[in-house]
PDB file of N, CA and C in Angstrom:
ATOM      1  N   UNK A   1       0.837  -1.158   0.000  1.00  0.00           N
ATOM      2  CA  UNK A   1       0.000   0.000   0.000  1.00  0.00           C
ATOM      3  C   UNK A   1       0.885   1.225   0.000  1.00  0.00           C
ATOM      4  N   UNK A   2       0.405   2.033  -0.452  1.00  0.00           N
ATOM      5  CA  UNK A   2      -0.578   2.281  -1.592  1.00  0.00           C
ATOM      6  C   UNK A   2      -0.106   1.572  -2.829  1.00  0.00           C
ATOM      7  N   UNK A   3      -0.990   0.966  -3.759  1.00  0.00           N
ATOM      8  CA  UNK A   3      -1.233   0.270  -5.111  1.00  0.00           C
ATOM      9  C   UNK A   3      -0.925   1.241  -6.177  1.00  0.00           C
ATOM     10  N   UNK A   4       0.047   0.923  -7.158  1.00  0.00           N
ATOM     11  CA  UNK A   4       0.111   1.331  -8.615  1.00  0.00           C
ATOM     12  C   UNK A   4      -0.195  -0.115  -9.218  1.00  0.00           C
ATOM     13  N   UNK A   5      -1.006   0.258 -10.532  1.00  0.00           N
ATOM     14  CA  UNK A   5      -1.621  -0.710 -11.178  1.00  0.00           C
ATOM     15  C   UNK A   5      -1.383  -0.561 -12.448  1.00  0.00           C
ATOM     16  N   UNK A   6      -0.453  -1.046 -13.476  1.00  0.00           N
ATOM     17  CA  UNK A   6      -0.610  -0.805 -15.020  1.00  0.00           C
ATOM     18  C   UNK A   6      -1.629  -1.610 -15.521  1.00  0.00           C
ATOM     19  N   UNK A   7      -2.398  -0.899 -16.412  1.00  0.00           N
ATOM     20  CA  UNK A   7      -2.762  -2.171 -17.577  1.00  0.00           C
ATOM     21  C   UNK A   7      -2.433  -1.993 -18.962  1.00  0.00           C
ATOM     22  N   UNK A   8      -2.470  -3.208 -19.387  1.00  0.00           N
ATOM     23  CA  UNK A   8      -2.403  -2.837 -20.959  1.00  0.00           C
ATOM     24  C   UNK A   8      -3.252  -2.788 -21.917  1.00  0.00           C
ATOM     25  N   UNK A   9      -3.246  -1.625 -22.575  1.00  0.00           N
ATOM     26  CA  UNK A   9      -4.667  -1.980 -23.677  1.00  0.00           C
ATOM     27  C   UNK A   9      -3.945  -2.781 -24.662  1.00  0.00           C
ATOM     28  N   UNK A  10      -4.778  -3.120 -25.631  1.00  0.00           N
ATOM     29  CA  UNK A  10      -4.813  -3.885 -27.030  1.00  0.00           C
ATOM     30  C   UNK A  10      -3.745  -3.291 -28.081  1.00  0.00           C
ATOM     31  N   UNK A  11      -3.666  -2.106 -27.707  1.00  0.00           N
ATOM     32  CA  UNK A  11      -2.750  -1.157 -28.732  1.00  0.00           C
ATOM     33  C   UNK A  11      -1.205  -1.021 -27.954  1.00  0.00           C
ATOM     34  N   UNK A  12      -1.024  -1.723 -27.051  1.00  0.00           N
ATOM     35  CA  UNK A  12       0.198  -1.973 -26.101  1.00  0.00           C
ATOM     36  C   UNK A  12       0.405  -0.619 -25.371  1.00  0.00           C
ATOM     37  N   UNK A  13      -0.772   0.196 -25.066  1.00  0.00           N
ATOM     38  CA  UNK A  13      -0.800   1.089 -24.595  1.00  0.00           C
ATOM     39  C   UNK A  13      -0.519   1.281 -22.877  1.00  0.00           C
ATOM     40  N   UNK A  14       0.130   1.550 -22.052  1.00  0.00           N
ATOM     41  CA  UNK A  14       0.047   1.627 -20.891  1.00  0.00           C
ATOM     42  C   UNK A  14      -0.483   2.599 -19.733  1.00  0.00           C
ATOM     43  N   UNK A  15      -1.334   1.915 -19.182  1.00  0.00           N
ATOM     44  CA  UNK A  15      -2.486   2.786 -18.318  1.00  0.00           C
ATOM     45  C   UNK A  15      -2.428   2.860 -17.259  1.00  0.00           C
ATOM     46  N   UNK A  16      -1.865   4.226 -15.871  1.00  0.00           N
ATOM     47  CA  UNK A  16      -1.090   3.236 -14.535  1.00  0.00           C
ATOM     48  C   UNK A  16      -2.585   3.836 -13.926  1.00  0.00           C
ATOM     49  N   UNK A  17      -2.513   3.254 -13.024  1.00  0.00           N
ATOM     50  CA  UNK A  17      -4.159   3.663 -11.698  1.00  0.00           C
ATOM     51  C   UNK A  17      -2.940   3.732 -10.087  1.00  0.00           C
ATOM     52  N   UNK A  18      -3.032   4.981  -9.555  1.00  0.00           N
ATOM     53  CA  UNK A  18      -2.491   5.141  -8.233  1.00  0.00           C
ATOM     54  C   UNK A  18      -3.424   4.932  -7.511  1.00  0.00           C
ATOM     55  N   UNK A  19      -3.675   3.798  -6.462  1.00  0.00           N
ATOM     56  CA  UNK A  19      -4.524   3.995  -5.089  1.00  0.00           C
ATOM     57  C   UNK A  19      -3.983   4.171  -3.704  1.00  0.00           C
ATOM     58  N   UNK A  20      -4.225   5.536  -3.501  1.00  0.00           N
ATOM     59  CA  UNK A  20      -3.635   5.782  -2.235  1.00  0.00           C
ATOM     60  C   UNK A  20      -4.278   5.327  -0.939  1.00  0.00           C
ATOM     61  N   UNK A  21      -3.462   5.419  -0.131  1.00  0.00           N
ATOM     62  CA  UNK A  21      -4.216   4.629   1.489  1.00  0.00           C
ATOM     63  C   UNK A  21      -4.536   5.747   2.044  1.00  0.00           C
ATOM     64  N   UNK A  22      -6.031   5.804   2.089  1.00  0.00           N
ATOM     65  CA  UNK A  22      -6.294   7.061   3.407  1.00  0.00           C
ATOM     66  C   UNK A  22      -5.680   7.572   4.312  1.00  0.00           C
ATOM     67  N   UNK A  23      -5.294   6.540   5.015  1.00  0.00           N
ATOM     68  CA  UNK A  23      -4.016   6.874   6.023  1.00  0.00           C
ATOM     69  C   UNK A  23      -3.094   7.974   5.610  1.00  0.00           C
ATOM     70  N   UNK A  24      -2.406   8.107   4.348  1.00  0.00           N
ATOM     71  CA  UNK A  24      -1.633   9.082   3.488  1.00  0.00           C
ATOM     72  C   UNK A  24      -2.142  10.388   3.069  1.00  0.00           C
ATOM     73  N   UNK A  25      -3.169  10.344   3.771  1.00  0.00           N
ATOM     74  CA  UNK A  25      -3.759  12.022   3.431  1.00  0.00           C
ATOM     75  C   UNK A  25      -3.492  12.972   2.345  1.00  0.00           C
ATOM     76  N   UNK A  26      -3.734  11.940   1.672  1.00  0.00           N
ATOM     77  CA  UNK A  26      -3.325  12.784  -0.005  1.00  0.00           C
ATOM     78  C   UNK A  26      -2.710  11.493  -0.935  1.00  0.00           C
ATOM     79  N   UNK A  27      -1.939  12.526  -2.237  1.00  0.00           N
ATOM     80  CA  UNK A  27      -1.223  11.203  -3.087  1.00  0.00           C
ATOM     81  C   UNK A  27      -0.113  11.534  -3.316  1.00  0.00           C
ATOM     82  N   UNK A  28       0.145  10.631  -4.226  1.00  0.00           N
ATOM     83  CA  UNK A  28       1.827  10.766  -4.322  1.00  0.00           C
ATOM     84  C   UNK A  28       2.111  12.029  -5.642  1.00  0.00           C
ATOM     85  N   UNK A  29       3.131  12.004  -5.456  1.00  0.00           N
ATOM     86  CA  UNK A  29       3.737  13.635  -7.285  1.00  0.00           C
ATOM     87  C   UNK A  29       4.692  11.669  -7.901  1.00  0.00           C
ATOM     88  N   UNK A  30       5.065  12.580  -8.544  1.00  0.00           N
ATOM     89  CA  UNK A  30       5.998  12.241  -9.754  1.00  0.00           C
ATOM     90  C   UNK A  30       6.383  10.948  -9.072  1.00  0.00           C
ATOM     91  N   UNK A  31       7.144   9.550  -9.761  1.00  0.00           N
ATOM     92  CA  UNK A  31       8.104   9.071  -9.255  1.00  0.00           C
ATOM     93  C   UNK A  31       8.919   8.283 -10.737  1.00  0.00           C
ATOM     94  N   UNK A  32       8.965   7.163 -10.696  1.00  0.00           N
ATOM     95  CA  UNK A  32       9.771   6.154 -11.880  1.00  0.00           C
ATOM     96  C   UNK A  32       8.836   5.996 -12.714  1.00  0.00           C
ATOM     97  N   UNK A  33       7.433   6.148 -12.767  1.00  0.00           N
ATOM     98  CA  UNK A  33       6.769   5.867 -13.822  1.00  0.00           C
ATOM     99  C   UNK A  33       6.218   7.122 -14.659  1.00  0.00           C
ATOM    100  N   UNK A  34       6.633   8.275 -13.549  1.00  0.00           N
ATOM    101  CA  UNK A  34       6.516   9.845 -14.371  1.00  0.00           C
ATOM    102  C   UNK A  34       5.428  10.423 -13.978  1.00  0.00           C
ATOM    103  N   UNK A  35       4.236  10.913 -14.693  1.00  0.00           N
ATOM    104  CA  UNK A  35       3.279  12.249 -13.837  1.00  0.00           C
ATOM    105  C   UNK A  35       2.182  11.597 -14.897  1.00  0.00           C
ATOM    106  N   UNK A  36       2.524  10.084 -15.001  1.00  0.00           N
ATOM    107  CA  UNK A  36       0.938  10.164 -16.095  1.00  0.00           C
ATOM    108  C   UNK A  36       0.024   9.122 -15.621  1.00  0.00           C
ATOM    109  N   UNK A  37      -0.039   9.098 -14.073  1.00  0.00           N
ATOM    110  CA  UNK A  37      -0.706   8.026 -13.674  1.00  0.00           C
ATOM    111  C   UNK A  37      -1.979   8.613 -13.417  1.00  0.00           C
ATOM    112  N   UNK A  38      -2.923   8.244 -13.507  1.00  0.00           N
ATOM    113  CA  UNK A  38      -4.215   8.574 -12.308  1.00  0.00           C
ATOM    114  C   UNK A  38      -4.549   7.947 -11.156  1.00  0.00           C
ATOM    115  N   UNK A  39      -5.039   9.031  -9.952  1.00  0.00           N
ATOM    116  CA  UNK A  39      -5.058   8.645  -9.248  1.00  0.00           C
ATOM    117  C   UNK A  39      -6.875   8.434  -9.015  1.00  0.00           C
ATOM    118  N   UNK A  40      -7.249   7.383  -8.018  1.00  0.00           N
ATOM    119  CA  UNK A  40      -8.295   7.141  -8.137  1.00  0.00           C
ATOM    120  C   UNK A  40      -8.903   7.429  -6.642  1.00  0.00           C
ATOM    121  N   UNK A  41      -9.593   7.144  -6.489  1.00  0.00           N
ATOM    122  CA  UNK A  41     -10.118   6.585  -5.142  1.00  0.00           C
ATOM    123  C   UNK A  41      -8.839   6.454  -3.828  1.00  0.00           C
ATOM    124  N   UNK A  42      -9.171   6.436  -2.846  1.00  0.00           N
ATOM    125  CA  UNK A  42      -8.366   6.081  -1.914  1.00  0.00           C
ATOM    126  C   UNK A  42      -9.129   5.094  -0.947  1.00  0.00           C
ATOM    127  N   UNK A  43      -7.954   4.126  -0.517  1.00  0.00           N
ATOM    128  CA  UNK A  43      -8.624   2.962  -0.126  1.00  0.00           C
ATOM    129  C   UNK A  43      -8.421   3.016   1.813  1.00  0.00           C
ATOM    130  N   UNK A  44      -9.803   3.057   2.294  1.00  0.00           N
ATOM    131  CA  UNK A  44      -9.627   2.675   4.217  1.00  0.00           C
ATOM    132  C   UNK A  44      -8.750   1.751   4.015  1.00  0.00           C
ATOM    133  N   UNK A  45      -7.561   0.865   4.544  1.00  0.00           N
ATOM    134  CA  UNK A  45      -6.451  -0.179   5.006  1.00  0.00           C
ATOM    135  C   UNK A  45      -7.555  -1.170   5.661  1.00  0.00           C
ATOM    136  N   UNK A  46      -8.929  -0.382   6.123  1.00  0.00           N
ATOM    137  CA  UNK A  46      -9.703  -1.811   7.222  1.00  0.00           C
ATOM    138  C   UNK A  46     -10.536  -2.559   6.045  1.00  0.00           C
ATOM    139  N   UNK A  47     -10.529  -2.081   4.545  1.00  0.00           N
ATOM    140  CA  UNK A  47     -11.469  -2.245   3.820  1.00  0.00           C
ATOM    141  C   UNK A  47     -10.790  -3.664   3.206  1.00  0.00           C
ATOM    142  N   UNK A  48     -11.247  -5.281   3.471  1.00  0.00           N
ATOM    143  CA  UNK A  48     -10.916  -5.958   2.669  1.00  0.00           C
ATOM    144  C   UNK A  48     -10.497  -6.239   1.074  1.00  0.00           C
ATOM    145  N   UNK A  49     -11.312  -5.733   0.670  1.00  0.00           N
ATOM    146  CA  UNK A  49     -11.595  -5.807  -0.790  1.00  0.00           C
ATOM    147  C   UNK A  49     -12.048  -4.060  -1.665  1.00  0.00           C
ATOM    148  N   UNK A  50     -11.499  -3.735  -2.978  1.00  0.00           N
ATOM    149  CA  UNK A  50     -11.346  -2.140  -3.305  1.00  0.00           C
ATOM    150  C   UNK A  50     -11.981  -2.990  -5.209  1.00  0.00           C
ATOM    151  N   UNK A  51     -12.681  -1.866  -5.511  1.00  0.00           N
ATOM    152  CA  UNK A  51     -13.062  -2.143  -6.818  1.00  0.00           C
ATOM    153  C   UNK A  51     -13.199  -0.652  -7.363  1.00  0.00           C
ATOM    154  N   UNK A  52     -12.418  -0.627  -8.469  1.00  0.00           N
ATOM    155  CA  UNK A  52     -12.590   0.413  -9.740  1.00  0.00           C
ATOM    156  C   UNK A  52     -13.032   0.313 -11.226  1.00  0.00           C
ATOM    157  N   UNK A  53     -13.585   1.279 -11.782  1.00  0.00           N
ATOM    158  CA  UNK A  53     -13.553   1.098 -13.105  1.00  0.00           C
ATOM    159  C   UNK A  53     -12.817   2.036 -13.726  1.00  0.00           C
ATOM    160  N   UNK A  54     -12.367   1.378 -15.375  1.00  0.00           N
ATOM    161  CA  UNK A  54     -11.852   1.763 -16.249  1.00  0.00           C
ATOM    162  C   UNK A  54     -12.620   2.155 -17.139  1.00  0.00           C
ATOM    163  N   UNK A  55     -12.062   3.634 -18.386  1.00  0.00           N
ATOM    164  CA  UNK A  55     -12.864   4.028 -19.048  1.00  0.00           C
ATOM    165  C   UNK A  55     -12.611   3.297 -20.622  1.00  0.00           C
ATOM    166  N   UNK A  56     -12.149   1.457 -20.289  1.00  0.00           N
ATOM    167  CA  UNK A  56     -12.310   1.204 -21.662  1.00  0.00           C
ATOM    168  C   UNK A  56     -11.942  -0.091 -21.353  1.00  0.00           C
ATOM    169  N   UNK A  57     -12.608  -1.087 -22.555  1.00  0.00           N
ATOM    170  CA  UNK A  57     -13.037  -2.389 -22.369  1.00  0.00           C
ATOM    171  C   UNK A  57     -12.072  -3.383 -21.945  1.00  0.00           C
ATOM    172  N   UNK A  58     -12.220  -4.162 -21.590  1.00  0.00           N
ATOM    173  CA  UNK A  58     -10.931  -5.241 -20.846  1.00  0.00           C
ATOM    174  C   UNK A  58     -11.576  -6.540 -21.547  1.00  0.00           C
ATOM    175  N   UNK A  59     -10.639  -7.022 -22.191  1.00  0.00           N
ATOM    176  CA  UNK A  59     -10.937  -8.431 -22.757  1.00  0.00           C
ATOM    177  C   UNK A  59     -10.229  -9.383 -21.869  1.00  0.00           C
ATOM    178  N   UNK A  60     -10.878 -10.985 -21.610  1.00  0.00           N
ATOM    179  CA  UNK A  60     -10.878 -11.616 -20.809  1.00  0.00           C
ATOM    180  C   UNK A  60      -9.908 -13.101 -22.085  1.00  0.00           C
ATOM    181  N   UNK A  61      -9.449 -13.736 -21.532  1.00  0.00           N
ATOM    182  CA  UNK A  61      -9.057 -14.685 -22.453  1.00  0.00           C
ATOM    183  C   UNK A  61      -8.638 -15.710 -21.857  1.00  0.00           C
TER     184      UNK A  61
END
């Protein structure tokens, strides 16, 4: 914690998702992956389980 998440689209595109821990009262700036992440939601630490969406389709295979 806190979670960086890449995905990849179809076009080998790379998509990062920052989830910060409440606890952190805010998010992170810049680091190794640069200033093009989004950040989403922030997750309680007591919360078992965290779900987001993406603004584009995810194929399953």
């Amino acid at each position: 914690m806190p979670l960086d998440i890449c995905l990849v689209t179809n076009d080998s595109n790379a998509v990062w998702y920052n989830i910060p821990l409440r606890i952190m009262r805010g998010s992170k700036k810049n680091d190794m992956i640069g200033d093009t992440f989004k950040t989403i939601s922030d997750w309680p630490w007591v919360y078992e389980y965290y779900e987001f969406e993406v603004d584009f389709s995810i194929r399953r295979n």
